[in-house]
N, C-alpha and C. Protein backbone atom coordinates (compact mmCIF):
# COMPACT_ATOMS: atom_id res chain seq x y z
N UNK A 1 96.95 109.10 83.68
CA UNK A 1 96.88 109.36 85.11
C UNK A 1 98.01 108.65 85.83
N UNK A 2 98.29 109.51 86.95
CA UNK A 2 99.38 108.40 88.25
C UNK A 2 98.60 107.94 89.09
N UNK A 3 98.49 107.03 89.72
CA UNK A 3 98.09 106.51 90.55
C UNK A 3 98.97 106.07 91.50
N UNK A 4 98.65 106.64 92.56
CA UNK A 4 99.58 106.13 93.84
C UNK A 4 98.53 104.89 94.65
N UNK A 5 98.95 103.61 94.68
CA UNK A 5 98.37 102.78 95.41
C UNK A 5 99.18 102.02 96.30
N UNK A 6 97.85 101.77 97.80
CA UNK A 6 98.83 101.24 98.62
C UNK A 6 98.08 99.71 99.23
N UNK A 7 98.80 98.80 99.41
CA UNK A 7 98.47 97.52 99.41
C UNK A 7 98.63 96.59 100.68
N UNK A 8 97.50 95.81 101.39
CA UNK A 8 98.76 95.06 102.11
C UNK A 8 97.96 95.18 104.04
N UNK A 9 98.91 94.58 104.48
CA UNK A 9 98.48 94.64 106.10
C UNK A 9 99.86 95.27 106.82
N UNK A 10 99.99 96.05 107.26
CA UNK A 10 101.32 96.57 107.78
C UNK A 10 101.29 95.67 108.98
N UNK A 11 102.99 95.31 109.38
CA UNK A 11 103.31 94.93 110.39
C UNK A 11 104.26 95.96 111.39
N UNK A 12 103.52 95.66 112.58
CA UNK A 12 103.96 96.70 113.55
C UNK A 12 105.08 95.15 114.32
N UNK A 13 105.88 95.99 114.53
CA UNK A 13 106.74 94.69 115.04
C UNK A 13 106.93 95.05 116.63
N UNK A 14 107.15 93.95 117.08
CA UNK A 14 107.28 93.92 118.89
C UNK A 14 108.75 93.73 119.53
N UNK A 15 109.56 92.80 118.68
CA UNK A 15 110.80 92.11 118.49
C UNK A 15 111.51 91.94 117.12
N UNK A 16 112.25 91.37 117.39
CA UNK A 16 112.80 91.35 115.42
C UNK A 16 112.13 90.25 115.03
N UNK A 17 111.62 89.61 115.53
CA UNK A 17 110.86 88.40 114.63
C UNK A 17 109.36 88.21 114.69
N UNK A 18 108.72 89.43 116.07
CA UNK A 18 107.37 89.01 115.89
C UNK A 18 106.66 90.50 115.59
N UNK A 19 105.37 90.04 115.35
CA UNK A 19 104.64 91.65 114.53
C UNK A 19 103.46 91.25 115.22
N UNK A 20 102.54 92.48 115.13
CA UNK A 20 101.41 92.71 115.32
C UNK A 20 100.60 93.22 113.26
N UNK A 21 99.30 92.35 113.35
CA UNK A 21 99.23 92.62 112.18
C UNK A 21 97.79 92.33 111.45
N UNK A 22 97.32 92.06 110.70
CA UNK A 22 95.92 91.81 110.59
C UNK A 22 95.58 90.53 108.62
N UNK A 23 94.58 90.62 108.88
CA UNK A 23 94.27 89.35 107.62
C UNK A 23 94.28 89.80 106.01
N UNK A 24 94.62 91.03 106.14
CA UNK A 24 94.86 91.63 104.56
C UNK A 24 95.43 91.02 103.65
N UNK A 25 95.40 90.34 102.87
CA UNK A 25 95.88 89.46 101.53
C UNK A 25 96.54 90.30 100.52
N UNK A 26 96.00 91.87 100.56
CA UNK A 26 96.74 92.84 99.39
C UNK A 26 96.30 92.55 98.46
N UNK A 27 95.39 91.47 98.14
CA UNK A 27 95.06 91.36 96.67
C UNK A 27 94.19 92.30 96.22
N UNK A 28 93.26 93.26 96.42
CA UNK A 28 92.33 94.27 96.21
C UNK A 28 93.49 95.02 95.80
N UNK A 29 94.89 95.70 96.35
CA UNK A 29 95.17 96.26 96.08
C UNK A 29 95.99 95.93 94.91
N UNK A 30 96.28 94.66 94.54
CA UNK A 30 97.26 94.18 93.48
C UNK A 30 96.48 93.96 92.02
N UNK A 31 95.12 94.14 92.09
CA UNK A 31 93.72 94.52 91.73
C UNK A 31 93.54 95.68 90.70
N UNK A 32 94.13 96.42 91.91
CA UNK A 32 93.75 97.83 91.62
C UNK A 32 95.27 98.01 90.69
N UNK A 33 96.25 97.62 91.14
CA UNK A 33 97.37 97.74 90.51
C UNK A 33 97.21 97.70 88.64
N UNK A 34 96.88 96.74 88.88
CA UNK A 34 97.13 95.89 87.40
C UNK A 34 95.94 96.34 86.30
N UNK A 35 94.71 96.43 87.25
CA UNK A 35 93.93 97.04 86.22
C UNK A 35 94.56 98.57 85.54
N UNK A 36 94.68 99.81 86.59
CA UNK A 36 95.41 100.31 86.14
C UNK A 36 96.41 100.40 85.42
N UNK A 37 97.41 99.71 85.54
CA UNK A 37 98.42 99.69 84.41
C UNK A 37 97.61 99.46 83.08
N UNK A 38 96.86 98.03 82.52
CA UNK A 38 95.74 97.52 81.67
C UNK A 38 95.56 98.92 81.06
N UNK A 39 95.47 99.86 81.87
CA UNK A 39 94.35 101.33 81.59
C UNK A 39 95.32 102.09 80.76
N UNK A 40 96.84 101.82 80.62
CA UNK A 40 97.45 102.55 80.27
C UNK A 40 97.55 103.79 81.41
N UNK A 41 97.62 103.61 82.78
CA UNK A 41 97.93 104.81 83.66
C UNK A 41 99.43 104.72 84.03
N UNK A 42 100.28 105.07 85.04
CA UNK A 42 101.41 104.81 85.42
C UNK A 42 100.88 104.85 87.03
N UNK A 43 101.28 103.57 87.44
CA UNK A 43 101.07 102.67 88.94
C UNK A 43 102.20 103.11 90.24
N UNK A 44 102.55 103.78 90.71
CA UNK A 44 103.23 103.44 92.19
C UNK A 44 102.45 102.51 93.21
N UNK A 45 103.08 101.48 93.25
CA UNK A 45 102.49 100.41 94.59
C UNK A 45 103.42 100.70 95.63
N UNK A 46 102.70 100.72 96.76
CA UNK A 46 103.43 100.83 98.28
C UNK A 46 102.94 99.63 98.68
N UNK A 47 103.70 98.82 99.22
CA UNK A 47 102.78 97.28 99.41
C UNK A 47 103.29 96.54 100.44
N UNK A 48 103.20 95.56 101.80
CA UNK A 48 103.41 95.24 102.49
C UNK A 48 103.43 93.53 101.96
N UNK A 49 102.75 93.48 101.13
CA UNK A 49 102.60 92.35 100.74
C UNK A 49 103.32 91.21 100.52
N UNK A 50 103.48 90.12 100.21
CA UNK A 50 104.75 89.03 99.49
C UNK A 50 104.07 88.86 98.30
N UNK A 51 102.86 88.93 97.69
CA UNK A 51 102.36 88.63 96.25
C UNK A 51 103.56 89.65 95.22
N UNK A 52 103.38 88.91 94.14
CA UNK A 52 104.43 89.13 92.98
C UNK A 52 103.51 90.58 92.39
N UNK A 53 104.02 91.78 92.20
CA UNK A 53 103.91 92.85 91.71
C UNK A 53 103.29 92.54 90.34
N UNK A 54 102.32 93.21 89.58
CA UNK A 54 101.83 93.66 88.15
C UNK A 54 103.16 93.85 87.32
N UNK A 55 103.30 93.69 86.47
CA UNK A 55 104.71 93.98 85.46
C UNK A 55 104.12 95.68 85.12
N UNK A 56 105.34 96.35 85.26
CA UNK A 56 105.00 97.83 84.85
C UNK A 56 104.75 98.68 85.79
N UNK A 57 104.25 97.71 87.34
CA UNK A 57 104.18 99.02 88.22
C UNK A 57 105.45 99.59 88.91
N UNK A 58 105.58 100.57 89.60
CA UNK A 58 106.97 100.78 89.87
C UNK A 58 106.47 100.89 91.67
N UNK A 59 107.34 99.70 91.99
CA UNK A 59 107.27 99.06 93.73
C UNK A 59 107.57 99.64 94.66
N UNK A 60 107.58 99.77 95.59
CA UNK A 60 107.78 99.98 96.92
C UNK A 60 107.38 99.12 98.00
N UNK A 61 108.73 98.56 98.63
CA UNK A 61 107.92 97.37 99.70
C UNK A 61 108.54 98.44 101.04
N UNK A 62 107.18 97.97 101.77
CA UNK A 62 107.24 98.38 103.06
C UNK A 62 106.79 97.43 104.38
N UNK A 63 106.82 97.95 105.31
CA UNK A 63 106.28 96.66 106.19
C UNK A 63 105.46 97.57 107.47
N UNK A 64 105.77 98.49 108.25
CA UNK A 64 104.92 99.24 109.29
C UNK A 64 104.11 100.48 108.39
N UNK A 65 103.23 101.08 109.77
CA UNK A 65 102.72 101.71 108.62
C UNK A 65 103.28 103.20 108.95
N UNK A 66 104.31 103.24 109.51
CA UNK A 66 105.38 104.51 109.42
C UNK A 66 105.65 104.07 108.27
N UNK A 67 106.30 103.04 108.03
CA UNK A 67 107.06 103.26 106.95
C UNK A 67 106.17 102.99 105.60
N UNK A 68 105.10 102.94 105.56
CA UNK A 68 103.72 103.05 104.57
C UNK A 68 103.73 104.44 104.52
N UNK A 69 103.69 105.35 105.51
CA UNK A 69 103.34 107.11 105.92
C UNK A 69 104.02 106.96 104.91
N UNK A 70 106.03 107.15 105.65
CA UNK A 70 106.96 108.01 105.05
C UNK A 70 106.87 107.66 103.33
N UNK A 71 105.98 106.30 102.55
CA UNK A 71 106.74 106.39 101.36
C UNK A 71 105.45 107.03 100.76
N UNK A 72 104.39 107.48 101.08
CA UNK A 72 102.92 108.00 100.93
C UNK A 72 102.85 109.56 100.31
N UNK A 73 104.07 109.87 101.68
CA UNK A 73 104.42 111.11 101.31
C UNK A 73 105.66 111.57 100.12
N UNK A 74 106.28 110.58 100.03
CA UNK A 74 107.12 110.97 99.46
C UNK A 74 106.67 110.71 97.59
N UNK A 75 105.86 110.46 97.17
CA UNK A 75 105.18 110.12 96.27
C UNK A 75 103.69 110.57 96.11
N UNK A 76 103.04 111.28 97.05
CA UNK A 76 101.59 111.88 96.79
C UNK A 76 101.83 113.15 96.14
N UNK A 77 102.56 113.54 95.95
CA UNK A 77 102.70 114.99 95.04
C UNK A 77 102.45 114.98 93.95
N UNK A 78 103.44 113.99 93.27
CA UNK A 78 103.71 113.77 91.86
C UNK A 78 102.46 112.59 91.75
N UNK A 79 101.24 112.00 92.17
CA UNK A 79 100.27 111.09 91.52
C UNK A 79 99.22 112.39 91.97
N UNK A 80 97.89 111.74 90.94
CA UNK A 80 96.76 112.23 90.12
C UNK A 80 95.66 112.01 91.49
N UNK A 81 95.96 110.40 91.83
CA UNK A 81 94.88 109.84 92.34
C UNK A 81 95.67 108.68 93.55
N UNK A 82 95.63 108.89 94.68
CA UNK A 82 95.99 108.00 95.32
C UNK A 82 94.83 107.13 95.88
N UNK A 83 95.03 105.73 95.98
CA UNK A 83 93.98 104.94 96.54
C UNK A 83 94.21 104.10 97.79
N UNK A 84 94.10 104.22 98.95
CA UNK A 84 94.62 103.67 99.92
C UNK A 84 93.59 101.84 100.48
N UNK A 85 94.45 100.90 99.49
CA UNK A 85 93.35 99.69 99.53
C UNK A 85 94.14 98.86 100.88
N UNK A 86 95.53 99.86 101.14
CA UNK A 86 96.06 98.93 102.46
C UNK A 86 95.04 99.29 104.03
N UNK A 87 95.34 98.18 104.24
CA UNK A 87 95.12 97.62 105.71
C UNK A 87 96.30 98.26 106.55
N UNK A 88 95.64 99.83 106.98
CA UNK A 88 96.96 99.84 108.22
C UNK A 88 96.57 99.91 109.33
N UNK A 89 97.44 99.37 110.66
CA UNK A 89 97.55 99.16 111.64
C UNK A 89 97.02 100.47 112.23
N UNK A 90 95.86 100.19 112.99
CA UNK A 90 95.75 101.59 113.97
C UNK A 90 96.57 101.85 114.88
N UNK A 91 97.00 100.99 115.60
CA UNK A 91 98.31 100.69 116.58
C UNK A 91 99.82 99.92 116.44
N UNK A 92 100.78 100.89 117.03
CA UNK A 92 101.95 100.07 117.12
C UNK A 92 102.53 100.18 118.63
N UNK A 93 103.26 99.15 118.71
CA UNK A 93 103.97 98.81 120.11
C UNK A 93 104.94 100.32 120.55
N UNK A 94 104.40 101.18 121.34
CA UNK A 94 105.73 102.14 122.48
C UNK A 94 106.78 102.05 122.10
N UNK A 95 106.74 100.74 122.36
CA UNK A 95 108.86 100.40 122.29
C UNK A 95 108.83 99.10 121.75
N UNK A 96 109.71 98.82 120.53
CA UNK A 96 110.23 97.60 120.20
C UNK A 96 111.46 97.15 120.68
N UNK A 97 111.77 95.91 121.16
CA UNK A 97 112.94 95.17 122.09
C UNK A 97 113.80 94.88 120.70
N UNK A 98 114.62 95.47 121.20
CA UNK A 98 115.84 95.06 120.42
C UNK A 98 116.50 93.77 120.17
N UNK A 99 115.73 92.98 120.94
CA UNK A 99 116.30 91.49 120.99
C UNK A 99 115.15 91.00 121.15
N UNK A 100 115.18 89.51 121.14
CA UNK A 100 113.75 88.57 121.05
C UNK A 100 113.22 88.30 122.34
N UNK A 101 111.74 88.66 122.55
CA UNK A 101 111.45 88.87 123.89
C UNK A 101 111.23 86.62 124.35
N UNK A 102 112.02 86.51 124.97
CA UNK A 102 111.75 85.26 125.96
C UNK A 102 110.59 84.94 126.70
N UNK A 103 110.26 83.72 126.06
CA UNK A 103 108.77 83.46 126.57
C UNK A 103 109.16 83.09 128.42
N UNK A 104 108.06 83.09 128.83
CA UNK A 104 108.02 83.22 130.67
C UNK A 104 107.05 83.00 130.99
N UNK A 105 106.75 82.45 132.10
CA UNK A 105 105.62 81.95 132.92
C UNK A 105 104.62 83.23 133.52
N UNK A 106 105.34 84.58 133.32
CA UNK A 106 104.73 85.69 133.24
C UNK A 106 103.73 86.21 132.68
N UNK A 107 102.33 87.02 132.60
CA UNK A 107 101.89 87.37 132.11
C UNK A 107 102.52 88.75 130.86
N UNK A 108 102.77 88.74 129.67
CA UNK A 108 103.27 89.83 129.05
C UNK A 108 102.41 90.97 128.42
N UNK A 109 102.68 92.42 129.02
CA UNK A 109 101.93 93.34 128.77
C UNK A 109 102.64 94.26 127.38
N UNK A 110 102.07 94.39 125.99
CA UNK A 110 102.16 95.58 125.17
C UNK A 110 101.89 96.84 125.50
N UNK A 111 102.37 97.75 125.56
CA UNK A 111 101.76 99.07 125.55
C UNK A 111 101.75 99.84 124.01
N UNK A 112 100.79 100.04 123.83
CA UNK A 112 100.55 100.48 122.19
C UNK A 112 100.21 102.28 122.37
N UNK A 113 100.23 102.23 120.88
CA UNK A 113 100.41 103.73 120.96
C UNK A 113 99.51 104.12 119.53
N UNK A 114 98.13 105.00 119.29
CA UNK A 114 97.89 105.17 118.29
C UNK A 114 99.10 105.50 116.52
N UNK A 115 98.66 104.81 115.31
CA UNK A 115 99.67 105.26 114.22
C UNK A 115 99.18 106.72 113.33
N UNK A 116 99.74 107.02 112.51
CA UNK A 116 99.66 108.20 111.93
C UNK A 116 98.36 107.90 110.87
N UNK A 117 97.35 109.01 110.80
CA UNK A 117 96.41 108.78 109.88
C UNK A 117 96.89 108.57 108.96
N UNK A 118 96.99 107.97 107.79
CA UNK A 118 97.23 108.29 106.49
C UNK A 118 96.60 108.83 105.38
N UNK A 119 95.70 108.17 105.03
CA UNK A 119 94.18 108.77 105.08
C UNK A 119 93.62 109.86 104.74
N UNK A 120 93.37 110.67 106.32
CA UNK A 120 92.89 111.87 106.66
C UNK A 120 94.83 112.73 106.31
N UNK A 121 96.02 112.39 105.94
CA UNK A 121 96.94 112.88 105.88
C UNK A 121 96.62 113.29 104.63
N UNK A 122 96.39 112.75 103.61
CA UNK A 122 96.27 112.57 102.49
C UNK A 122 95.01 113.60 101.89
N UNK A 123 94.17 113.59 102.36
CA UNK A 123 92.86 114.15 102.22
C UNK A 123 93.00 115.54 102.99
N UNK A 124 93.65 115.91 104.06
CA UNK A 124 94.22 117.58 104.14
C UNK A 124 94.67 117.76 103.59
N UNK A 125 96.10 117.20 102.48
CA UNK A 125 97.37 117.92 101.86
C UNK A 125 97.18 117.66 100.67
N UNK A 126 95.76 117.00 100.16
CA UNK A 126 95.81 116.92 98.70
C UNK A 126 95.35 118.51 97.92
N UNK A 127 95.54 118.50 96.51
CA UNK A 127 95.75 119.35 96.04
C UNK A 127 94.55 119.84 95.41
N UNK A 128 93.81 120.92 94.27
CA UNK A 128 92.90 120.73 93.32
C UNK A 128 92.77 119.82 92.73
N UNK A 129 93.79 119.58 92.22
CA UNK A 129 93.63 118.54 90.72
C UNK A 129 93.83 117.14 91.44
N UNK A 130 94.03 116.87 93.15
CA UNK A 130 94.63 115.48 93.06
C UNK A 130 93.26 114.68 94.01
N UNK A 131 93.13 114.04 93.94
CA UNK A 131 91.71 113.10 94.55
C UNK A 131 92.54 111.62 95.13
N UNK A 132 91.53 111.70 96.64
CA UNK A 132 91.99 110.44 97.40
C UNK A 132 90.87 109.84 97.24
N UNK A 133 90.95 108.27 97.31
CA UNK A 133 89.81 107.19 97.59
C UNK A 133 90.27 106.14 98.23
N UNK A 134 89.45 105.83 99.57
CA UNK A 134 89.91 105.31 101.01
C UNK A 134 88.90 103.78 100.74
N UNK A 135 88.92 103.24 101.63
CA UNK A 135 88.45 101.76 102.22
C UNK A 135 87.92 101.92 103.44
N UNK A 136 86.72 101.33 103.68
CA UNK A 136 86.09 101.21 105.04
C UNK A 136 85.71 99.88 105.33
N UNK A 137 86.18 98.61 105.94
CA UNK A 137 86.09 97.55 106.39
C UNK A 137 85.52 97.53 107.31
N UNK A 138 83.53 97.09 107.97
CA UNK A 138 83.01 97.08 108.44
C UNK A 138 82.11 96.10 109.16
N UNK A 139 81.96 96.10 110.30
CA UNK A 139 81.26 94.58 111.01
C UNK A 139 79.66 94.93 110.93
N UNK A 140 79.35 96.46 111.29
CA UNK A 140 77.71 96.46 111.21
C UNK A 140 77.74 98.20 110.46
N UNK A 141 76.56 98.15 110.61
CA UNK A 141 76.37 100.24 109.74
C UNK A 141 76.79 100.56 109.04
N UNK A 142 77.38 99.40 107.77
CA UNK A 142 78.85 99.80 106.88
C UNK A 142 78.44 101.02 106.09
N UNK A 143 77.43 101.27 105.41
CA UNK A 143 77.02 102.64 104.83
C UNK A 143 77.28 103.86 105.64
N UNK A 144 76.96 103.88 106.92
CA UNK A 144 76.92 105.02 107.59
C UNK A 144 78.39 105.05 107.93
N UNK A 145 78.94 103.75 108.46
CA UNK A 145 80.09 104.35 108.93
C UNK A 145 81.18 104.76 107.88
N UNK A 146 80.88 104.17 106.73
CA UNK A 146 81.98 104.89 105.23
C UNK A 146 81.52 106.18 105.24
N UNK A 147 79.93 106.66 105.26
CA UNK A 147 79.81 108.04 104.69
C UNK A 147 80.06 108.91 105.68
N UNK A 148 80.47 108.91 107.15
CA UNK A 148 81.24 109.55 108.12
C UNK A 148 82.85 109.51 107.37
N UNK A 149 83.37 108.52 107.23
CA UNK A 149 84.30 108.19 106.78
C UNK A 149 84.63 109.19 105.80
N UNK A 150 84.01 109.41 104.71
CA UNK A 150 84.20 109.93 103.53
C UNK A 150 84.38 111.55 103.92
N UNK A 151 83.47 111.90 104.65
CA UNK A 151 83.36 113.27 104.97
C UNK A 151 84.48 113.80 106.07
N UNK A 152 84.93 112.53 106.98
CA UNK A 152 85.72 113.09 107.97
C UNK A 152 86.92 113.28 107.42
N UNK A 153 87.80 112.65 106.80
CA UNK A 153 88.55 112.59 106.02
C UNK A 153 89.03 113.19 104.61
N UNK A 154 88.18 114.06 104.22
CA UNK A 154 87.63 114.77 103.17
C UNK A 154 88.22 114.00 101.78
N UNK A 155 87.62 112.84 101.73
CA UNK A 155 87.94 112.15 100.57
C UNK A 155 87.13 112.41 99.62
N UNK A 156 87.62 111.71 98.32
CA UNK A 156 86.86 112.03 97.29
C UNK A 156 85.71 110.58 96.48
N UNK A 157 86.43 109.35 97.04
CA UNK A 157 85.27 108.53 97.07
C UNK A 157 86.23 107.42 97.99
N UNK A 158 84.88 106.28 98.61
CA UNK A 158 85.02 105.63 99.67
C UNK A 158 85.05 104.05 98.92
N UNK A 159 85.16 103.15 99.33
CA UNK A 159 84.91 101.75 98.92
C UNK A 159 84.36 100.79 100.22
N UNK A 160 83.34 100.75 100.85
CA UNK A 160 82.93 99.45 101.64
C UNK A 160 82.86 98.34 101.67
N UNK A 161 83.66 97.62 102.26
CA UNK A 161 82.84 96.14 102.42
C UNK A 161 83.41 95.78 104.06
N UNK A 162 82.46 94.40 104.04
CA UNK A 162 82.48 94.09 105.51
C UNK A 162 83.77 92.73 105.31
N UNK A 163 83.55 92.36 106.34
CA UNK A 163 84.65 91.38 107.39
C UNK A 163 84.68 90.07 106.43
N UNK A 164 83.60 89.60 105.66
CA UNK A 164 83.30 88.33 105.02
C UNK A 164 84.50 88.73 103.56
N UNK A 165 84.81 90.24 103.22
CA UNK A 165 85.80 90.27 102.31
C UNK A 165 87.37 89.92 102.06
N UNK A 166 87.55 89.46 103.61
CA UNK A 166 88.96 89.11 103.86
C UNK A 166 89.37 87.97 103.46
N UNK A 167 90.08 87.98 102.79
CA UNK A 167 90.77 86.35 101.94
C UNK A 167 89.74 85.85 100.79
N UNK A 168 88.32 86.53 100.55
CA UNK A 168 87.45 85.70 99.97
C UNK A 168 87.89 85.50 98.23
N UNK A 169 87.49 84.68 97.62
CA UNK A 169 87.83 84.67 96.27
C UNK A 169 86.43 85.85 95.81
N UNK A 170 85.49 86.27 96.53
CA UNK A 170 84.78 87.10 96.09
C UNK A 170 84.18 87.97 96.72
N UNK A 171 83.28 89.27 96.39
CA UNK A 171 83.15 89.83 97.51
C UNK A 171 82.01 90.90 97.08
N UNK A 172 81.58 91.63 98.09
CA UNK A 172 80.19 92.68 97.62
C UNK A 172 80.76 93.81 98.07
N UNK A 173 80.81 94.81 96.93
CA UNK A 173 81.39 96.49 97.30
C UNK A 173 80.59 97.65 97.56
N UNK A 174 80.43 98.32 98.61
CA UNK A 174 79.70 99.50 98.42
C UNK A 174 80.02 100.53 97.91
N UNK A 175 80.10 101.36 97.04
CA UNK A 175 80.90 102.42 96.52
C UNK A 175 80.43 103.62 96.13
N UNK A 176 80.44 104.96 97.28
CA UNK A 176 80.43 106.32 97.12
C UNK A 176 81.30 107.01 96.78
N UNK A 177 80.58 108.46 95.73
CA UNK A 177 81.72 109.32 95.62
C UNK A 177 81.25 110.50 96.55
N UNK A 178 82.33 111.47 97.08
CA UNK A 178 81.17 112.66 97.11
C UNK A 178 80.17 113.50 96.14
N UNK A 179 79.41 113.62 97.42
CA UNK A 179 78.03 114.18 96.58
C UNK A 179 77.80 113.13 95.75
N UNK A 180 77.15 111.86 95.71
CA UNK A 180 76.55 111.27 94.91
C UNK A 180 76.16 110.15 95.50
N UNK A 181 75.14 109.17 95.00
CA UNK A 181 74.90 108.09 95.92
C UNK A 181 75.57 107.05 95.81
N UNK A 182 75.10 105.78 96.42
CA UNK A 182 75.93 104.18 96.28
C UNK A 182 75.81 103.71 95.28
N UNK A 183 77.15 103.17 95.06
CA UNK A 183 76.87 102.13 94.04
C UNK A 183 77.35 100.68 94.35
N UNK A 184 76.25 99.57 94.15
CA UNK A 184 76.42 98.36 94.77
C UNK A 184 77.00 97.29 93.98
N UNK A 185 78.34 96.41 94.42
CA UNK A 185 78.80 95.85 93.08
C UNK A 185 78.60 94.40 93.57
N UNK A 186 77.93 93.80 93.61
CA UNK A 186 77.83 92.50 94.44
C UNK A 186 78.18 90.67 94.04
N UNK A 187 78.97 90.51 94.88
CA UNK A 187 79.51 89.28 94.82
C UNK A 187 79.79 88.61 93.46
N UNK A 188 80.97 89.45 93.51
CA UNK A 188 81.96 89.68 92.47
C UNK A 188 83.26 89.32 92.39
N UNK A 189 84.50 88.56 91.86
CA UNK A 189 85.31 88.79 91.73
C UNK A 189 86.39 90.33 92.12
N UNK A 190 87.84 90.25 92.60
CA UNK A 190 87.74 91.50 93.67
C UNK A 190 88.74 92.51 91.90
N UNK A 191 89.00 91.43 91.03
CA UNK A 191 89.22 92.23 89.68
C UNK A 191 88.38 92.92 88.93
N UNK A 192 86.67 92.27 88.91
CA UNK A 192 86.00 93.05 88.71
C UNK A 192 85.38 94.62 89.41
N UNK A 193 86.02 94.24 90.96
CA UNK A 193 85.62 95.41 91.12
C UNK A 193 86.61 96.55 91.79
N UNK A 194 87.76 96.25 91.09
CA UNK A 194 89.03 96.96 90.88
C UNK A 194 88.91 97.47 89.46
N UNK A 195 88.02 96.73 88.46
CA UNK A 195 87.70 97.80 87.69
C UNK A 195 86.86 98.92 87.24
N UNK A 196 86.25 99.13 88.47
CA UNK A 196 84.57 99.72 88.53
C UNK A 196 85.29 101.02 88.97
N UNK A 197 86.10 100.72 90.05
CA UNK A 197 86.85 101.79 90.93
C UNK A 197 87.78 102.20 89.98
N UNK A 198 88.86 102.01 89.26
CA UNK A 198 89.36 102.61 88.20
C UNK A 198 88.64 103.31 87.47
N UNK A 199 87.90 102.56 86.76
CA UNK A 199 86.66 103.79 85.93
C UNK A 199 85.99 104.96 86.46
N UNK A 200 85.38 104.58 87.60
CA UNK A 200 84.94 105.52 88.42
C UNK A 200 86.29 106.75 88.23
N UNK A 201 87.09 106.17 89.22
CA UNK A 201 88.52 106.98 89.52
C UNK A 201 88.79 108.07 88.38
N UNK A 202 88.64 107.49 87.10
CA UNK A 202 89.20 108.43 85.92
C UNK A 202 88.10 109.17 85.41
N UNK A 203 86.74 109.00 85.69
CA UNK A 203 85.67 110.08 85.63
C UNK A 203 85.58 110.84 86.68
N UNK A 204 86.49 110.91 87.85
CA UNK A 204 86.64 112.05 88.58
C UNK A 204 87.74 112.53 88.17
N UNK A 205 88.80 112.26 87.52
CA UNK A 205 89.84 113.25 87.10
C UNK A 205 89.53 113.54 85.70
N UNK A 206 88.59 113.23 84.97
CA UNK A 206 88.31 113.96 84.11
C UNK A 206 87.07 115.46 84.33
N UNK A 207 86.59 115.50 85.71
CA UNK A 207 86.00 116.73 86.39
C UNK A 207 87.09 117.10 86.61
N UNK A 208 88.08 116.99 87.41
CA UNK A 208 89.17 117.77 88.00
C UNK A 208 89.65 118.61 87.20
């Protein structure tokens, strides 16, 4: 199998030196990386990350999540199974200043602008044979709001967890496919359950 995986917290930048951005560590996705390779699959990482790459996967660093889109697309054709474990920015800044904005006794206003699904991009333009599986990071309803998730997006399986998963050395996964029920992987190491989702992953492309 290919696996297209994407990793990481995108930074939306404001200035050349400051970003807008969130607590994503990328390690779920560096996770997902490595087990795969392990699997004998072939890995594309898209990754925002600074962690040191799996040996064998073939990289892509990015940093906004345009530029997460543009390398998404340019590589979802040719993979089996893309897994989107990055953290992207729902919003980026209107306009970035070309120069470093000067602090001031002023109040300073952003104007933001929704980013491109990726996602739901992914899950219209995929193919027969090719299957997406998304992330839903949740504060309350995490079941309900993944299985909206799953369906709005027309993915092929979801991964939940809540807010306590960020940075943790461990963590509890909820994990649907379509048409089928949860499966609960709980407070676990995030390698162990980068390998649940691989397995899973390759018993849906062996339906495909």
């Amino acid at each position: 199998m290919h696996f297209l995986i994407t990793a990481g917290g995108t930074r939306e930048y404001i200035d050349p030196v400051r970003f807008i951005s969130n607590a994503s560590s990328g390690i779920m996705g560096y996770a997902l990386a490595l087990t795969a390779i392990k699997g004998g699959h072939k890995v594309t990482l898209v990754s925002t990350s600074d962690l040191q790459p799996p040996i064998g996967v073939d990289f892509v660093g990015v940093d906004s999540a345009a530029e997460m889109f543009a390398a998404v697309k340019k590589f979802f054709a040719k993979c089996d199974c893309l897994i989107m474990a990055a953290a992207v920015a729902d919003y980026t800044p209107v306009k970035k200043s070309k120069i470093k904005i000067k602090k001031s006794k002023r109040d300073l206003t952003i104007r933001l602008k929704p980013t491109i699904d990726i996602l739901k991009w992914a899950g219209t333009h995929k193919k027969k044979n090719q299957f997406v599986v998304g992330f839903a990071l949740e504060d309350k309803e995490l079941r309900k709001r993944a299985e909206k998730k799953l369906k709005d997006k027309n993915l092929d399986m979801i991964i939940a967890n809540s807010t306590d998963a960020i940075g943790a050395a461990k963590a509890t996964a909820h994990i649907k496919k379509a048409n089928s029920g949860w499966i609960k992987v709980e407070n676990t190491t995030k390698n162990r359950i980068a390998k649940k989702i691989i397995a899973l992953s390759e018993s849906i492309f062996q339906v495909k």
